[in-house]
N, C-alpha and C. Protein backbone atom coordinates (compact mmCIF):
# COMPACT_ATOMS: atom_id res chain seq x y z
N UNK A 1 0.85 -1.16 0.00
CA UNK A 1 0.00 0.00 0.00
C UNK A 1 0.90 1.24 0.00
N UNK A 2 1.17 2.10 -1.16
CA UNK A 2 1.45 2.98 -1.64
C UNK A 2 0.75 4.34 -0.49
N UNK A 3 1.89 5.57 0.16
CA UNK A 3 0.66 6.54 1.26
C UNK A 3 -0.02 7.04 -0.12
N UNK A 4 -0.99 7.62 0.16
CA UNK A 4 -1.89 8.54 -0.72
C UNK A 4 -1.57 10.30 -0.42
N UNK A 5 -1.50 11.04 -1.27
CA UNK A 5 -1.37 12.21 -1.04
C UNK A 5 -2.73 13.26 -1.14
N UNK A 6 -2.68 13.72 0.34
CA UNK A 6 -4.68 14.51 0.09
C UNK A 6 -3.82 15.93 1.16
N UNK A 7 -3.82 17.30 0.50
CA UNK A 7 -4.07 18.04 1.30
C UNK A 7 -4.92 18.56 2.48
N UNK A 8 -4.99 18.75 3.70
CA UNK A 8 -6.09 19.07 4.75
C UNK A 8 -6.45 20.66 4.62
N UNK A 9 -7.45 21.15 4.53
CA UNK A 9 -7.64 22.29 4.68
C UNK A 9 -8.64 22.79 5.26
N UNK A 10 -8.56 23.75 6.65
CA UNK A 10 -9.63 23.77 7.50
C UNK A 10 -9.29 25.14 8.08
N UNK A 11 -10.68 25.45 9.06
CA UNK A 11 -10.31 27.10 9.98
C UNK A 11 -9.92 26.59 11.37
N UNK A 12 -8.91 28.02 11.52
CA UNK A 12 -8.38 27.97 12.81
C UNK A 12 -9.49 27.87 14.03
N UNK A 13 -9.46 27.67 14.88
CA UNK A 13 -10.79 27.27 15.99
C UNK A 13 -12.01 26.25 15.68
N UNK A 14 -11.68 25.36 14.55
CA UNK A 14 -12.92 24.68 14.27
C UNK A 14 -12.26 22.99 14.80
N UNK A 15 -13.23 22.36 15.44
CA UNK A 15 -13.22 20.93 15.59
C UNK A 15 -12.90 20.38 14.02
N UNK A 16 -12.00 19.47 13.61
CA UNK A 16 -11.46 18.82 12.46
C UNK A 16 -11.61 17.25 12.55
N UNK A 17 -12.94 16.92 12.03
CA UNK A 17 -13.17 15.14 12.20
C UNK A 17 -12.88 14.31 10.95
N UNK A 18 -11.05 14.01 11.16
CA UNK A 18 -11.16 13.10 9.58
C UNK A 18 -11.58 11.84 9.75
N UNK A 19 -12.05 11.34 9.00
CA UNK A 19 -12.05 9.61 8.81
C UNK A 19 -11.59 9.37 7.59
N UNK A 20 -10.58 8.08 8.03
CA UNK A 20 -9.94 7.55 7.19
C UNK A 20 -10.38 6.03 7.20
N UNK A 21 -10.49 5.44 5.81
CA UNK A 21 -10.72 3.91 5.65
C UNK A 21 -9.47 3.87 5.31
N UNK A 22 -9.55 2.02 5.39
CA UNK A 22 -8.46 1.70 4.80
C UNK A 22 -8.63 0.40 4.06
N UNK A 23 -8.94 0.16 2.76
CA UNK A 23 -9.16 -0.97 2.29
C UNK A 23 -8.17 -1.69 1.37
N UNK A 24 -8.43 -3.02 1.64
CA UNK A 24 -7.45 -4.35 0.98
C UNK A 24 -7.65 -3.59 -1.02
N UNK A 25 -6.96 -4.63 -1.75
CA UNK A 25 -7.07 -4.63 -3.26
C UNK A 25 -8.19 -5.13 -3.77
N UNK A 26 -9.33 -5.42 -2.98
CA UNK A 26 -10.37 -5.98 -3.46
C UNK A 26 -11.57 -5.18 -3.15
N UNK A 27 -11.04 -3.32 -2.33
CA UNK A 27 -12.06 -3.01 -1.57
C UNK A 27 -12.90 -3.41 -0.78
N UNK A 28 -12.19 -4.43 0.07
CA UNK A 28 -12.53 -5.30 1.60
C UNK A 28 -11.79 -4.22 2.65
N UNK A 29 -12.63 -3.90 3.40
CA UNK A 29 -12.18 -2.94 4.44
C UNK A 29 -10.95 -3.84 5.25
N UNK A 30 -9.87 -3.15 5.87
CA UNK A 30 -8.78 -3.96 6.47
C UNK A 30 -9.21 -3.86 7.87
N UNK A 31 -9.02 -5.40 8.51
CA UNK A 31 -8.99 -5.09 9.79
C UNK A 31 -8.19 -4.36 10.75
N UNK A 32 -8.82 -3.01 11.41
CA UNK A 32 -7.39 -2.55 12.39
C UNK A 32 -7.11 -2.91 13.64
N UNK A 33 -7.87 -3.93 14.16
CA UNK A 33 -7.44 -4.42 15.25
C UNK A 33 -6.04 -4.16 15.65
N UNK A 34 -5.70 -3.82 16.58
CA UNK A 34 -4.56 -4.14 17.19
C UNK A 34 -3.91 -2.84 16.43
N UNK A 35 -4.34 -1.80 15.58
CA UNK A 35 -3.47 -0.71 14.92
C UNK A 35 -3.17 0.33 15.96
N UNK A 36 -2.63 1.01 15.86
CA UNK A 36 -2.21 1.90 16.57
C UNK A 36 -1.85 3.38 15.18
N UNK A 37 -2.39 4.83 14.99
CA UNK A 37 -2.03 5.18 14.39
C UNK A 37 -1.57 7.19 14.80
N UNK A 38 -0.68 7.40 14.07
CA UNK A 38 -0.04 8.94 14.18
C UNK A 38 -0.14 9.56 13.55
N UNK A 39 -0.62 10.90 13.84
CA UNK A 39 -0.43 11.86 13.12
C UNK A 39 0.27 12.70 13.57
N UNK A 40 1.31 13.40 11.87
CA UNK A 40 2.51 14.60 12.63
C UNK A 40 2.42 15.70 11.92
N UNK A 41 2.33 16.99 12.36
CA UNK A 41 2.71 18.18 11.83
C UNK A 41 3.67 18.96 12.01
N UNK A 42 4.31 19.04 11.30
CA UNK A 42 5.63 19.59 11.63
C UNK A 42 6.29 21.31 10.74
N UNK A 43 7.06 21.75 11.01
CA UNK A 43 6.99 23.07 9.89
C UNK A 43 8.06 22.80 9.33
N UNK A 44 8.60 22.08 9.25
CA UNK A 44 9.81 21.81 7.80
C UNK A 44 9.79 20.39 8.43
N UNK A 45 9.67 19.30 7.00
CA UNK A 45 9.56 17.94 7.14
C UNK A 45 11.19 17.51 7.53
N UNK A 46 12.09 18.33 7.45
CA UNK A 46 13.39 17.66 8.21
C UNK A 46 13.40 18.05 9.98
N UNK A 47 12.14 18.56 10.19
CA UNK A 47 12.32 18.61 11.49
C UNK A 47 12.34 17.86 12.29
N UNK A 48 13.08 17.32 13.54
CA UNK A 48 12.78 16.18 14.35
C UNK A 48 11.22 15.89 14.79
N UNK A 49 10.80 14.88 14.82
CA UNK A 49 9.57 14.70 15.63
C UNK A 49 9.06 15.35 17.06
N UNK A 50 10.45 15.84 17.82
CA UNK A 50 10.36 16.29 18.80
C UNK A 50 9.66 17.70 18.71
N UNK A 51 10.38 18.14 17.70
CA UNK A 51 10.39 19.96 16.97
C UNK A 51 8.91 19.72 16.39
N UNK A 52 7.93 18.91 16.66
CA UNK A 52 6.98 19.01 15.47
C UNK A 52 5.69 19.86 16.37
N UNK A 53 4.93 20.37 15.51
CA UNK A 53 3.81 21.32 16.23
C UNK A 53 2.63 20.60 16.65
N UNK A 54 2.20 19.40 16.38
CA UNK A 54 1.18 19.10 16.38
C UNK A 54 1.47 17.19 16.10
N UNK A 55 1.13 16.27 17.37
CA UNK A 55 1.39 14.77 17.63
C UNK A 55 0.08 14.16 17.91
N UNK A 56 -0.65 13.28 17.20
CA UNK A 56 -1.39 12.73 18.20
C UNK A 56 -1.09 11.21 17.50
N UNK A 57 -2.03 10.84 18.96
CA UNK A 57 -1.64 9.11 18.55
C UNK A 57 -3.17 8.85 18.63
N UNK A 58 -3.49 7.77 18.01
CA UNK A 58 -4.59 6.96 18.22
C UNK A 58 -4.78 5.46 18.73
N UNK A 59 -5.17 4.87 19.69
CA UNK A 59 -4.73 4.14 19.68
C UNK A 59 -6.73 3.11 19.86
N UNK A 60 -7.81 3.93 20.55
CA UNK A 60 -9.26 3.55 20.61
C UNK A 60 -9.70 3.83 18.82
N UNK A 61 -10.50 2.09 18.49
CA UNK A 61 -10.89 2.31 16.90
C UNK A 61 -12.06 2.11 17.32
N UNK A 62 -13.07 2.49 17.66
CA UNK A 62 -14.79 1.59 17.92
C UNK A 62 -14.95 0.81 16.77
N UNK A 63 -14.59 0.94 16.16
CA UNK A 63 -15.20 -0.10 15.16
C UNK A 63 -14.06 -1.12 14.09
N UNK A 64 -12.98 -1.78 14.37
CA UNK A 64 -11.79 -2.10 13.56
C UNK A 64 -11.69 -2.75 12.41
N UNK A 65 -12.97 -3.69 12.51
CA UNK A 65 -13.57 -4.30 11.20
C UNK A 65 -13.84 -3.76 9.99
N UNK A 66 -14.10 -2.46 10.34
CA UNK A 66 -14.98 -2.12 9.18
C UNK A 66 -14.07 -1.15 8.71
N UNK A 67 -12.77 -1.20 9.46
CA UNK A 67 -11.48 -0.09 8.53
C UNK A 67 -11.22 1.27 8.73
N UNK A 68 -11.99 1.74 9.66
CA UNK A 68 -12.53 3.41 9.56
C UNK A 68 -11.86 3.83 11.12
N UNK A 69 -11.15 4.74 10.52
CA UNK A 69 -10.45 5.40 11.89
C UNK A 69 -10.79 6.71 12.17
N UNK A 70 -11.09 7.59 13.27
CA UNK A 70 -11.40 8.85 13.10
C UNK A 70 -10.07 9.67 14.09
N UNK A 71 -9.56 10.42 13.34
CA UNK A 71 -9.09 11.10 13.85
C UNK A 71 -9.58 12.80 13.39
N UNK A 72 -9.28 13.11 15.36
CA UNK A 72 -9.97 14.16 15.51
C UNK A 72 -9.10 15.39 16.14
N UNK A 73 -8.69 16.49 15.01
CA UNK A 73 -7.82 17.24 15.66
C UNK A 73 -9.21 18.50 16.43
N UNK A 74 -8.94 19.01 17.63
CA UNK A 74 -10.33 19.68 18.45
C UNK A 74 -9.62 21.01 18.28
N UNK A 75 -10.67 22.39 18.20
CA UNK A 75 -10.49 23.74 18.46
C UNK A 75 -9.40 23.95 19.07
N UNK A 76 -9.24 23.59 20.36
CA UNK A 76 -8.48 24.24 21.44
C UNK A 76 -6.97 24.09 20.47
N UNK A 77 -6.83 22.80 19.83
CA UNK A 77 -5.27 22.56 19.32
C UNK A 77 -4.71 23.42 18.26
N UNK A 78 -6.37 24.42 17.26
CA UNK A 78 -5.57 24.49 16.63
C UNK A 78 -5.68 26.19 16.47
N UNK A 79 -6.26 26.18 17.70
CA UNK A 79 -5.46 27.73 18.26
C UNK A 79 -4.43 27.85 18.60
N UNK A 80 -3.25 26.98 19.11
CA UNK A 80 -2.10 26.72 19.32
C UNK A 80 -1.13 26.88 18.48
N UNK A 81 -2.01 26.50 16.95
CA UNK A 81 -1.04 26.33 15.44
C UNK A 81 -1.35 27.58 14.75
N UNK A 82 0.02 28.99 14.51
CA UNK A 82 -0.13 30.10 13.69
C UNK A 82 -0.39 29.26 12.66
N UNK A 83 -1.62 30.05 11.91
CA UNK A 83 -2.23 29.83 10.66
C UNK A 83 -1.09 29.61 9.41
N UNK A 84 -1.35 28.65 8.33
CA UNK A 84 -0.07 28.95 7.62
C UNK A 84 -0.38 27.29 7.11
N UNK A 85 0.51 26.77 6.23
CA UNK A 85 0.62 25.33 5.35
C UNK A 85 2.09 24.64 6.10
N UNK A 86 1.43 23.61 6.15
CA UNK A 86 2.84 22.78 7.15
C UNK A 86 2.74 21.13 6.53
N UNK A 87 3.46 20.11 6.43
CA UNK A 87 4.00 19.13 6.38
C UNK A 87 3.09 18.48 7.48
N UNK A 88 2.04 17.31 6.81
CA UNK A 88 1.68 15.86 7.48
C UNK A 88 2.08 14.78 7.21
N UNK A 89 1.82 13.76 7.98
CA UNK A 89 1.69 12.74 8.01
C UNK A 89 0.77 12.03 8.74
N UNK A 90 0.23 10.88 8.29
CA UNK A 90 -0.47 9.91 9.18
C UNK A 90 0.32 8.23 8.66
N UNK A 91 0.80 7.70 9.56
CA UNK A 91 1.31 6.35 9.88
C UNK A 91 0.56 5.63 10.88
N UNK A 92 0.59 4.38 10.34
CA UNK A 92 -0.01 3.49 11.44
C UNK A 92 0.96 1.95 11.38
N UNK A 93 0.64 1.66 12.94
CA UNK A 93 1.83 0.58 13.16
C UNK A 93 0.59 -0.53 13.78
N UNK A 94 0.97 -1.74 12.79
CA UNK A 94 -0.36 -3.07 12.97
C UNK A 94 0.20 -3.56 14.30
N UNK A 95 -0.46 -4.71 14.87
CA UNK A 95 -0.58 -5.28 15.69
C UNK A 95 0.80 -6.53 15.82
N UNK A 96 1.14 -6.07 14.46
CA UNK A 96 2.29 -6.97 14.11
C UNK A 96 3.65 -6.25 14.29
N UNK A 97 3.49 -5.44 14.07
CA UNK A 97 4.51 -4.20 14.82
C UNK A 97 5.02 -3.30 13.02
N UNK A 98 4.34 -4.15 12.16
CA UNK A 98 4.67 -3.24 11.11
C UNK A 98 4.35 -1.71 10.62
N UNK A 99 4.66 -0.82 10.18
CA UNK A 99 4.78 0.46 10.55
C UNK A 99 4.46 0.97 8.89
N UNK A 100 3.42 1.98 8.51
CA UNK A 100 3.67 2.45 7.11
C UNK A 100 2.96 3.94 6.88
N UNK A 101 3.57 4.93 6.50
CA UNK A 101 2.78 5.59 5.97
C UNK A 101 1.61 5.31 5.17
N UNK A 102 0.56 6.00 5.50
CA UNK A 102 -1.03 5.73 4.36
C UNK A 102 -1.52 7.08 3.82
N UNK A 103 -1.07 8.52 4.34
CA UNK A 103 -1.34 9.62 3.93
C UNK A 103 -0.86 10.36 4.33
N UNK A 104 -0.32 11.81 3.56
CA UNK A 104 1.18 12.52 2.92
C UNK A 104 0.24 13.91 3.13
N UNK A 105 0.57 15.01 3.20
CA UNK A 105 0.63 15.99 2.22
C UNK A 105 0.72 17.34 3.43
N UNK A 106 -0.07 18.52 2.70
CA UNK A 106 0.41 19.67 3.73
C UNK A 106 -0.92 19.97 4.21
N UNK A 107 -0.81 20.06 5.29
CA UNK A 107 -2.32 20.80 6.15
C UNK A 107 -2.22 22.57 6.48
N UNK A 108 -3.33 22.77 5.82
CA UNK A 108 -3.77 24.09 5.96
C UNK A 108 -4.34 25.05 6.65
N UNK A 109 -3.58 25.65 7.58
CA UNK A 109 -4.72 26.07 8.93
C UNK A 109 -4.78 27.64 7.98
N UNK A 110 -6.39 28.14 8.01
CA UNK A 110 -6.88 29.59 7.68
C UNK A 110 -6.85 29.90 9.17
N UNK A 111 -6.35 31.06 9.03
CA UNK A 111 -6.80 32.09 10.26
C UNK A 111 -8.09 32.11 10.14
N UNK A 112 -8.96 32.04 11.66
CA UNK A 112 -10.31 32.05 11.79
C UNK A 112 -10.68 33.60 11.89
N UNK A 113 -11.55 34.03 11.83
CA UNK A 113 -12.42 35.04 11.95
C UNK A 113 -13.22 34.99 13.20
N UNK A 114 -14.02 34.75 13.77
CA UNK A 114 -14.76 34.74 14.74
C UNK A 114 -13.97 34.09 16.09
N UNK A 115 -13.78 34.95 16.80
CA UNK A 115 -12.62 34.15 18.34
C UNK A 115 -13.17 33.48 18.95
N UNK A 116 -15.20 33.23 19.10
CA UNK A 116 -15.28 32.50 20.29
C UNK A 116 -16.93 32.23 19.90
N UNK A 117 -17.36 31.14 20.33
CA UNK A 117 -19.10 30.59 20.02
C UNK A 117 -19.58 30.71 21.37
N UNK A 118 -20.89 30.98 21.69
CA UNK A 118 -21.09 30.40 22.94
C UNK A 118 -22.11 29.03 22.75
């Protein structure tokens, strides 16, 4: 499995719910049991992981059968991140301990407009 390249593009202060499938060559959803997966943002891709702006791990799938992972970057985080295009990744490491990129590209935070909802 080749990563796929998809730019992210979203506003600063907004909840960000991706879901990602992940299906076999036959479009059979893969089981993720036992996956564990990362996402990294970083502002120059030679930066250490340490240096990176933005880590999360996943490690709860509710549903593993059916392939679908949600990762959820929330408001609060991405008031943290000056607005601007930065370097992702998402990797996931199986139950087997094998490790692969599945999606590449640059995420886009817009400066938000509105500071606060009630």
């Amino acid at each position: 499995m080749a990563a796929q390249y998809q730019d992210l593009n979203f506003d600063e202060g907004d909840d960000f719910p991706y879901n990602l499938t992940l299906v076999d060559g036959s479009s059979d959803p893969i089981d993720l049991t036992g996956y564990t997966f990362y996402m990294t943002l970083k502002k120059d891709k030679s930066d250490s992981d340490a240096q990176s702006i933005y880590k999360k791990t996943i490690t709860s799938i509710p549903s593993p059968t059916l392939g679908v992972v949600s990762i959820t970057i929330d408001r609060a985080d991405t008031l943290n991140i000056t607005p601007g295009i930065y370097p992702y990744d998402i990797k996931f490491k199986t139950a087997g301990g094998d490790v692969r990129t599945v999606l590449r590209g640059n995420y886009n935070l817009v400066q938000g407009v509105t500071d606060s909802v009630a």
